[in-house]
Protein backbone atom coordinates (compact mmCIF):
# COMPACT_ATOMS: atom_id res chain seq x y z
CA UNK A 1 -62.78 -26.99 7.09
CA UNK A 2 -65.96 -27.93 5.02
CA UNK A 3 -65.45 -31.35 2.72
CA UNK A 4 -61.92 -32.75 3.96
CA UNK A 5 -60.94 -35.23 5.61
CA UNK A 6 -60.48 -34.05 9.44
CA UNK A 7 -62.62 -36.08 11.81
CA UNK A 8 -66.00 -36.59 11.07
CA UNK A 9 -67.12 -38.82 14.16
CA UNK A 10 -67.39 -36.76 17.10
CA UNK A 11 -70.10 -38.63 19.58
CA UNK A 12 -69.18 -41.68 17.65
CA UNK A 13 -67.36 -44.61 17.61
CA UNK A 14 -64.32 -44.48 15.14
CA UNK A 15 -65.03 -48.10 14.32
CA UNK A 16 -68.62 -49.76 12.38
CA UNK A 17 -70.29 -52.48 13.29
CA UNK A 18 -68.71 -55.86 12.03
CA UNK A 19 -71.99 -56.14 10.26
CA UNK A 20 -70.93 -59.86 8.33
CA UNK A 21 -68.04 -61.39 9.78
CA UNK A 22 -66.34 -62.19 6.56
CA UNK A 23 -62.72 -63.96 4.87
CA UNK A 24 -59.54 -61.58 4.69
CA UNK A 25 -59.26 -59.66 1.29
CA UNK A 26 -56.79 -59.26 -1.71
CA UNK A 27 -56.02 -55.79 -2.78
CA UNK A 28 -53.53 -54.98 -5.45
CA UNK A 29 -51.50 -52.08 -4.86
CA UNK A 30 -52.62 -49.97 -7.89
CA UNK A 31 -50.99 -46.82 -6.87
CA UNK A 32 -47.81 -48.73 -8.04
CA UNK A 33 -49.36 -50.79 -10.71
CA UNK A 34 -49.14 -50.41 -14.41
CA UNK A 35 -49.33 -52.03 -17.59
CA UNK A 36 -46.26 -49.35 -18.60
CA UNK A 37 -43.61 -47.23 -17.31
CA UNK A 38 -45.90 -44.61 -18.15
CA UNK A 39 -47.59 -43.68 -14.62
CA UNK A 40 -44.34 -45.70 -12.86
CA UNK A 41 -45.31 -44.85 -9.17
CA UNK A 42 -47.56 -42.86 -8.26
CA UNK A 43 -47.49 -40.92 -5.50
CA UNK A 44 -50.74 -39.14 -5.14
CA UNK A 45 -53.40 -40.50 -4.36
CA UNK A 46 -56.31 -41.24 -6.85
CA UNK A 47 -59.47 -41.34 -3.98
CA UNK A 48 -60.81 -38.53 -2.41
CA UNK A 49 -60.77 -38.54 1.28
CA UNK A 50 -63.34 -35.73 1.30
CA UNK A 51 -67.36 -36.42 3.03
CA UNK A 52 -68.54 -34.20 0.64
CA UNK A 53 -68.39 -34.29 -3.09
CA UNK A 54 -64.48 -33.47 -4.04
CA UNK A 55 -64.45 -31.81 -7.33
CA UNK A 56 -61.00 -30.45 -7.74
CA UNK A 57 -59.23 -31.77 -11.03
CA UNK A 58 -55.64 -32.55 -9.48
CA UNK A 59 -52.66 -32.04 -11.85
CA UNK A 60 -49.08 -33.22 -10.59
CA UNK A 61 -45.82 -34.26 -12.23
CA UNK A 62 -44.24 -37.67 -11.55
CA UNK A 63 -40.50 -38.55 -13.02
CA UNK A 64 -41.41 -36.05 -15.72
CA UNK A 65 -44.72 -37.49 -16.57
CA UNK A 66 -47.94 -35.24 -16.43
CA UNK A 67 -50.62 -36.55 -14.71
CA UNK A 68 -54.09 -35.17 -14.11
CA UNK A 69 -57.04 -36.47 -11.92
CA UNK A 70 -60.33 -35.41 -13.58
CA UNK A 71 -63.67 -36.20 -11.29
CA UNK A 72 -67.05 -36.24 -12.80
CA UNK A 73 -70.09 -33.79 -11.71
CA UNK A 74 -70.46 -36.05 -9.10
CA UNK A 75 -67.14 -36.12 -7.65
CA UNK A 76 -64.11 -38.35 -7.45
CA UNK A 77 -64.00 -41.09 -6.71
CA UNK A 78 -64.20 -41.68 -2.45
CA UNK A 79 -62.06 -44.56 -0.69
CA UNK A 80 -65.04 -45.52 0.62
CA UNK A 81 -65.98 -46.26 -3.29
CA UNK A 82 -62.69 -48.12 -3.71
CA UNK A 83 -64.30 -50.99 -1.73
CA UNK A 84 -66.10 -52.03 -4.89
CA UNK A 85 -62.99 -52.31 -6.25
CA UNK A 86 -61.58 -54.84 -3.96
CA UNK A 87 -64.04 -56.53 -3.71
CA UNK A 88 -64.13 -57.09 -7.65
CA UNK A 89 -59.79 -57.59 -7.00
CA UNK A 90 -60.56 -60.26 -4.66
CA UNK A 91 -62.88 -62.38 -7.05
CA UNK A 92 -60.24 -61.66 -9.42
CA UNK A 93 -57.76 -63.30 -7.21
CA UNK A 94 -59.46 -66.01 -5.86
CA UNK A 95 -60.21 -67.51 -9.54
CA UNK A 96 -56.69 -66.83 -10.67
CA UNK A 97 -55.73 -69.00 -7.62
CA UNK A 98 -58.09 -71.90 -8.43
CA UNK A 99 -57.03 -71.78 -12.16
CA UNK A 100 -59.47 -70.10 -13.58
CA UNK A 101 -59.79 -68.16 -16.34
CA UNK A 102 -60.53 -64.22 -15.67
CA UNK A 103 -61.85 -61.54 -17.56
CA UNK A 104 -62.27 -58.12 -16.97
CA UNK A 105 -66.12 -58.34 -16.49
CA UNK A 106 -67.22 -59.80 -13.27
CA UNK A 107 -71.09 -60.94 -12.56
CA UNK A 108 -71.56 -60.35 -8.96
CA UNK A 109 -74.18 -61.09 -6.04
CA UNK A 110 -75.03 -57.44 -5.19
CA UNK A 111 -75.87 -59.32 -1.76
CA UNK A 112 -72.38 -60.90 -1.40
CA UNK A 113 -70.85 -57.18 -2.60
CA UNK A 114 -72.40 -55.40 0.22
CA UNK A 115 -72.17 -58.23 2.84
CA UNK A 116 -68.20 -58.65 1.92
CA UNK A 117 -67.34 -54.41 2.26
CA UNK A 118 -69.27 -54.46 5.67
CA UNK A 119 -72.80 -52.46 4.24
CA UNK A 120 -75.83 -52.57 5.24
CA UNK A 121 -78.14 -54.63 3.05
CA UNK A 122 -81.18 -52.33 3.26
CA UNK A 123 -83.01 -50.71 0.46
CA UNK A 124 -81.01 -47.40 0.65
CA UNK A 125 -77.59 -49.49 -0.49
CA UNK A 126 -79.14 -49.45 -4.16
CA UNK A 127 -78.88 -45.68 -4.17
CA UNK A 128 -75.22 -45.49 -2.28
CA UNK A 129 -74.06 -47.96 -4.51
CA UNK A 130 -75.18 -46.71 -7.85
CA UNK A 131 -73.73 -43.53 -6.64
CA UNK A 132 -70.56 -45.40 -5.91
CA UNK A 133 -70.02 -46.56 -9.51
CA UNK A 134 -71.31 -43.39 -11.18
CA UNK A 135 -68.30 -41.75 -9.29
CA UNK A 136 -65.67 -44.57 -10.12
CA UNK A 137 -66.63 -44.35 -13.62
CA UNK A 138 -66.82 -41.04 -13.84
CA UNK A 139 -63.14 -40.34 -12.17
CA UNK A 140 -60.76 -40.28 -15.15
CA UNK A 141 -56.84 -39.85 -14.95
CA UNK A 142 -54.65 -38.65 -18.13
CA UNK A 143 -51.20 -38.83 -18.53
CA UNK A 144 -48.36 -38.26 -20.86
CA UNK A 145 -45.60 -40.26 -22.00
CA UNK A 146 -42.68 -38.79 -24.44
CA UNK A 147 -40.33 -42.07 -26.25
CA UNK A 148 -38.28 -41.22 -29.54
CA UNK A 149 -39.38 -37.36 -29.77
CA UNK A 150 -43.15 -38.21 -29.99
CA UNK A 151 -45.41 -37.24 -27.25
CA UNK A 152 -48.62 -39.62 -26.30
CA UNK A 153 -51.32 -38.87 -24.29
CA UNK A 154 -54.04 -41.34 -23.19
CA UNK A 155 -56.69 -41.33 -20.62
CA UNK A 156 -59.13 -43.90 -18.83
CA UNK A 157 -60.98 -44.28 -15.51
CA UNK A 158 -61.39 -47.00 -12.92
CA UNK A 159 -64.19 -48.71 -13.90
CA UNK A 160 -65.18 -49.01 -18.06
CA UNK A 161 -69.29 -49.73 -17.27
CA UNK A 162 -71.30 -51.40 -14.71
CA UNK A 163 -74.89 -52.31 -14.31
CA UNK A 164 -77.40 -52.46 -11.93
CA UNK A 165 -80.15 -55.12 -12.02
CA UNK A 166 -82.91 -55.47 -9.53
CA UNK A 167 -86.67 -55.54 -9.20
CA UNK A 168 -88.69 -53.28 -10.39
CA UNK A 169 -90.76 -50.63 -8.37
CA UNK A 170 -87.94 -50.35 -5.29
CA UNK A 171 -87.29 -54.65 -5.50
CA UNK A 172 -84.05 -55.55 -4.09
CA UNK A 173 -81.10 -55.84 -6.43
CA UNK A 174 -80.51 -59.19 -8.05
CA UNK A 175 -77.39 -58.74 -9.61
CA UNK A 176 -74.25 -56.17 -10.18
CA UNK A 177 -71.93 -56.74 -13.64
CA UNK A 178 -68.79 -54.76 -13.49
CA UNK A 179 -66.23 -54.11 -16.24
CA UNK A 180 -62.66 -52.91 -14.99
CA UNK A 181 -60.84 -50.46 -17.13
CA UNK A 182 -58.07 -52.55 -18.57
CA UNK A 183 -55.13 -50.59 -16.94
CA UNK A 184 -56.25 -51.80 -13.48
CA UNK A 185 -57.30 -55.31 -14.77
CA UNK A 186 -53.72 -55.20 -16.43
CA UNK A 187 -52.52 -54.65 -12.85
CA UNK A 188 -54.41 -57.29 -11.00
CA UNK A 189 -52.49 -60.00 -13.75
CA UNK A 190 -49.12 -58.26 -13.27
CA UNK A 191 -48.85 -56.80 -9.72
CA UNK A 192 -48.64 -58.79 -6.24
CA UNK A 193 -51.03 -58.17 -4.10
CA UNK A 194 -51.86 -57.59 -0.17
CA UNK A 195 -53.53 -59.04 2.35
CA UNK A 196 -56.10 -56.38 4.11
CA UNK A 197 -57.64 -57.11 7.71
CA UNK A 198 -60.93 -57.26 7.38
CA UNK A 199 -61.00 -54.30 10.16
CA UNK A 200 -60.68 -52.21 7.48
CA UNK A 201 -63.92 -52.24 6.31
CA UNK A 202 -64.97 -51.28 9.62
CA UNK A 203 -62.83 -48.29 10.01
CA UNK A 204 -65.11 -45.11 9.87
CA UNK A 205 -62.75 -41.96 8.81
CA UNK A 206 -61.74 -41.92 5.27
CA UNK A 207 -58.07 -40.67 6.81
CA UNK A 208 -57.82 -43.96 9.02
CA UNK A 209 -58.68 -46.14 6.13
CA UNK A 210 -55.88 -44.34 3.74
CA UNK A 211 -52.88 -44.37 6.45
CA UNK A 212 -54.16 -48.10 6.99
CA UNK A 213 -53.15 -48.55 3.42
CA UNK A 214 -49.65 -47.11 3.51
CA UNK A 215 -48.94 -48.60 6.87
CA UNK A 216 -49.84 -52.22 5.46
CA UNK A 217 -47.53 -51.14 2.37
CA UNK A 218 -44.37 -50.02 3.58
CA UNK A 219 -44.41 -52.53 6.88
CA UNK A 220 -44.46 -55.04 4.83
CA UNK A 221 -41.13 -54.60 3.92
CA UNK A 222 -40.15 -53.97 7.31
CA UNK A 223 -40.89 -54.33 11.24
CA UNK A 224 -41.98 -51.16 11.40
CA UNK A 225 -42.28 -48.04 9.62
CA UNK A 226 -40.98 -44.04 10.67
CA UNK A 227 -42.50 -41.23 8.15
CA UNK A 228 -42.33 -37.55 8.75
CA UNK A 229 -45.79 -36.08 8.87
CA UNK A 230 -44.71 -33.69 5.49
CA UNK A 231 -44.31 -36.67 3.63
CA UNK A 232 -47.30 -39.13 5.33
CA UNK A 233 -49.51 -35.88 4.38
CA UNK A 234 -48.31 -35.93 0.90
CA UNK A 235 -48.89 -39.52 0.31
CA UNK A 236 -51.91 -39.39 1.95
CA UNK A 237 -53.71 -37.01 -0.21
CA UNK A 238 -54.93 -34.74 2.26
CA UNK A 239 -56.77 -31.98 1.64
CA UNK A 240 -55.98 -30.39 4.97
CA UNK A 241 -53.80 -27.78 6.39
CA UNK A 242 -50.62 -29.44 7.57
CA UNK A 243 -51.14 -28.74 11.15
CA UNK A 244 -55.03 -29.57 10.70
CA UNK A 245 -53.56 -33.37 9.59
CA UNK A 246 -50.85 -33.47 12.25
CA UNK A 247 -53.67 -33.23 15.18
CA UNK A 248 -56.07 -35.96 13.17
CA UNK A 249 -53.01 -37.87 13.34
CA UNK A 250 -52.27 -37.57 17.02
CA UNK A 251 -55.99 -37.91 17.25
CA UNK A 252 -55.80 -41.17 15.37
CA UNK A 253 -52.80 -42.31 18.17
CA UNK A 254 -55.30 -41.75 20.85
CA UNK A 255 -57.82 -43.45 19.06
CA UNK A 256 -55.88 -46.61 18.19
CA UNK A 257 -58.64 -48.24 15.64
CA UNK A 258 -55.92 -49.45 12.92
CA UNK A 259 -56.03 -53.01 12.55
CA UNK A 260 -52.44 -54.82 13.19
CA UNK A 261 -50.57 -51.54 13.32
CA UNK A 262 -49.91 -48.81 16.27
CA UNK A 263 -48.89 -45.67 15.83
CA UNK A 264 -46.62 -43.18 17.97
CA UNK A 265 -45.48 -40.03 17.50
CA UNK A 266 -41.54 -39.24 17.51
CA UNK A 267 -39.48 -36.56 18.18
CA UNK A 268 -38.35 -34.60 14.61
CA UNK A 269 -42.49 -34.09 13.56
CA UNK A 270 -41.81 -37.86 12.91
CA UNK A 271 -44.86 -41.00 12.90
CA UNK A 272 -44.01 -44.51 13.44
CA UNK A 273 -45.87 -47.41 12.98
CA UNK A 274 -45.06 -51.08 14.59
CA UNK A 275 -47.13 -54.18 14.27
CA UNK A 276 -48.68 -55.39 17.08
CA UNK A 277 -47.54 -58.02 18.78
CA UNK A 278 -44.47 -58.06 16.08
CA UNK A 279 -41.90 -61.29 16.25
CA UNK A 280 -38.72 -58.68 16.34
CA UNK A 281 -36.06 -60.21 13.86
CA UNK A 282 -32.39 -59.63 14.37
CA UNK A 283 -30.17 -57.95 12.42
CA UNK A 284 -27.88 -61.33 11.35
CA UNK A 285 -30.46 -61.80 8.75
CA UNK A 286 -29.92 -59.87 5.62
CA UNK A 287 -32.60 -58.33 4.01
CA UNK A 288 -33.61 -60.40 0.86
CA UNK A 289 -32.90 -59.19 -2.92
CA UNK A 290 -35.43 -57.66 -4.65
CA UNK A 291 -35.20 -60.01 -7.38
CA UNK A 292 -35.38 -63.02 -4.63
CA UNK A 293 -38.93 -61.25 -3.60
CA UNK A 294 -39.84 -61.34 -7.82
CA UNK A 295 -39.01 -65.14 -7.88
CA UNK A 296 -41.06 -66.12 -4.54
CA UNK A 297 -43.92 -64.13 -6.21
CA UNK A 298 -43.68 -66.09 -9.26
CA UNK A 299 -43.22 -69.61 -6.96
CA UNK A 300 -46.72 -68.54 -4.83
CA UNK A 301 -48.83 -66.64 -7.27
CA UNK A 302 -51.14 -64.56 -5.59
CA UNK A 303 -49.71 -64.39 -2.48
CA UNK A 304 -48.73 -61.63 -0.05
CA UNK A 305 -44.69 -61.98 -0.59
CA UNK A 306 -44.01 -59.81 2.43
CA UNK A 307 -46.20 -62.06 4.90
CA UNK A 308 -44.84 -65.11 3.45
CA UNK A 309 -41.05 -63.46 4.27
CA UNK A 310 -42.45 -62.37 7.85
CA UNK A 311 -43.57 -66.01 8.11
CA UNK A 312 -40.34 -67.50 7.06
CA UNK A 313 -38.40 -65.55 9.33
CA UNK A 314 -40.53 -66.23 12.30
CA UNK A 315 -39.82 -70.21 11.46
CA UNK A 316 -36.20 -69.44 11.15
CA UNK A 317 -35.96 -68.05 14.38
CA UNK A 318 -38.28 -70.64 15.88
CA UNK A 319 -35.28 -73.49 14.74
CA UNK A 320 -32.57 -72.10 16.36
CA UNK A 321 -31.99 -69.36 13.93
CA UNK A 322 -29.34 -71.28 11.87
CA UNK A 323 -26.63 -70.11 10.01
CA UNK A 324 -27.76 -69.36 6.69
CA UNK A 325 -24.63 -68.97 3.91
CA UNK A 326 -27.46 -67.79 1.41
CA UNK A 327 -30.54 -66.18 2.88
CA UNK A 328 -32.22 -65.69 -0.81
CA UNK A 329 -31.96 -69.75 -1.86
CA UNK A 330 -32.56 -70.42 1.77
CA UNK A 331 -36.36 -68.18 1.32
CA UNK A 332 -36.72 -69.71 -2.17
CA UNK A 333 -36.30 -73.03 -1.07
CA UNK A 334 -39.02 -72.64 1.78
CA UNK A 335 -41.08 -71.17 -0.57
CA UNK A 336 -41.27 -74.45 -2.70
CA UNK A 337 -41.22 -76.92 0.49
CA UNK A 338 -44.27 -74.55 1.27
CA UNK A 339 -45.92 -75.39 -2.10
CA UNK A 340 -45.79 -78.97 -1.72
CA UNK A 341 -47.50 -78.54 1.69
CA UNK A 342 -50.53 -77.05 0.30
């Protein structure tokens, strides 16, 4: 099927070249971020997973709020464009964890842009760039939100402006200024965020890099992760024919390019995904609260909450696994003997 997102490598390697070995990344989950209850959680996904330009407008209803995904002439807005946007998250984070203060413009290196989201560097990254942030500004999502009989609706994109600077006649770029839209700059100040392998910027198929995302969501909650295919094709966005995603999942098995996840496929049209070379937990420790999880957020700002649980676990084990009378002062406690380590 022309323009979705079946595979697109055949002959090739599912994986890119780790072009510039570079740090691990920050991305806040801003499918679940908002500066309201008005868009609460939302389910489908904003990026196209298409090759080819996706036009559709996508309309869906979430807990009784309307919510439409508008692309521009030139399409919506790819995953592979949503790199810019971590990137630009990842600044964002790194300054709020030295102390700085943030804005929602960011001056950037176009250099250190591309060399950070694994692109080439050569003179036709201008053009795929500029056609990156023509398509994230141009991507616009409306919604609705009814309170006291009165009915408000609002829209706004991903990006507000950006700009381009380089030398003239075909020079290389000099410098890239980007202005976030101020519901997903209101999300980078109120949201957690995760920790993303840097594998994933090497991961070829648009599918791949979306079920990367929702494994390294939900498993971080958990040791592993079981999802029918219905539902993984639902939150995935696909464009494809159910049974068209079921074998580019079971092609994806074969595969095996996800960074720290594997997947399997179970009996019941069911997927599971493990972490590799998982520490397995037992069952005598309680989950934690989530209002324990809230706190340890607010103790270790701009940390990933769920690796910092995985981690304390692993050292509980590692001393004998002690009896714990209160598992959620026990984690908040290592959380601040943690801080004082730093």
């Amino acid at each position: 099927m022309a323009g979705v997102d079946m595979p697109d490598g055949a002959g090739r390697s599912g994986l890119l070249p780790d072009r510039h070995p570079t740090a691990d990344f920050f991305v806040c989950d801003i499918f679940d971020a908002s500066p309201k209850d008005d868009l609460g959680s939302m389910e489908h996904p904003i990026f196209s997973l298409s090759t080819r330009p996706d036009r559709r407008v996508l309309s869906y209803n979430h807990n009784d709020v309307a919510i439409t995904i508008t692309p521009s002439v030139r399409g919506r807005a790819t995953i592979h464009d949503k790199d810019i946007l971590i990137y630009c998250i990842s600044q964002l984070m790194a300054a709020l964890n030295a102390g700085r203060e943030i804005s929602r413009t960011l001056h950037l290196k176009a250099h250190d842009l591309l060399v950070a989201t694994n692109r080439d560097t050569s003179g036709d990254a201008y053009a795929r760039l500029r056609e990156a942030f023509e398509r994230l500004a141009g991507t616009r999502i409306t919604t609705n939100l009814t309170t006291g009989g009165l009915e408000t609706t609002r829209g706004f994109g991903l990006l507000e402006s950006w700009e381009i600077v380089r030398r003239s006649r075909g020079g290389r770029m000099i410098s890239v200024t980007v202005t976030l839209s101020e519901w997903l700059f209101r999300a980078v100040l109120s949201k957690s965020v995760l920790t993303l392998s840097r594998d994933y910027f090497r991961l070829r198929k648009p599918l791949e890099r979306r079920v990367y995302e929702l494994a390294r969501k939900h498993c971080g909650r958990q040791p592993g992760w079981r999802v029918s295919v219905t539902t993984l094709h639902k939150k995935a966005g696909s464009a494809a024919p159910v049974r068209v995603f079921r074998a580019a999942l079971r092609r994806m098995i074969v595969d095996d390019h996800l960074p720290d996840y594997e997947m399997r496929e179970d009996t019941g049209d069911m997927i599971i995904f493990e972490r590799r070379h998982q520490v397995v937990m037992p069952d005598t420790l309680t989950p934690l609260a989530p209002l324990t999880l809230d706190e340890a957020r607010t103790l270790a700002p701009g940390a990933d909450i769920y690796a910092l649980e995985a981690e304390w676990r692993s050292w509980w084990a590692e001393t004998g696994r002690p009896r714990l009378s209160n598992p959620d002062a026990a984690f908040l406690g290592w959380v601040r003997s943690r801080n004082t380590r730093l």
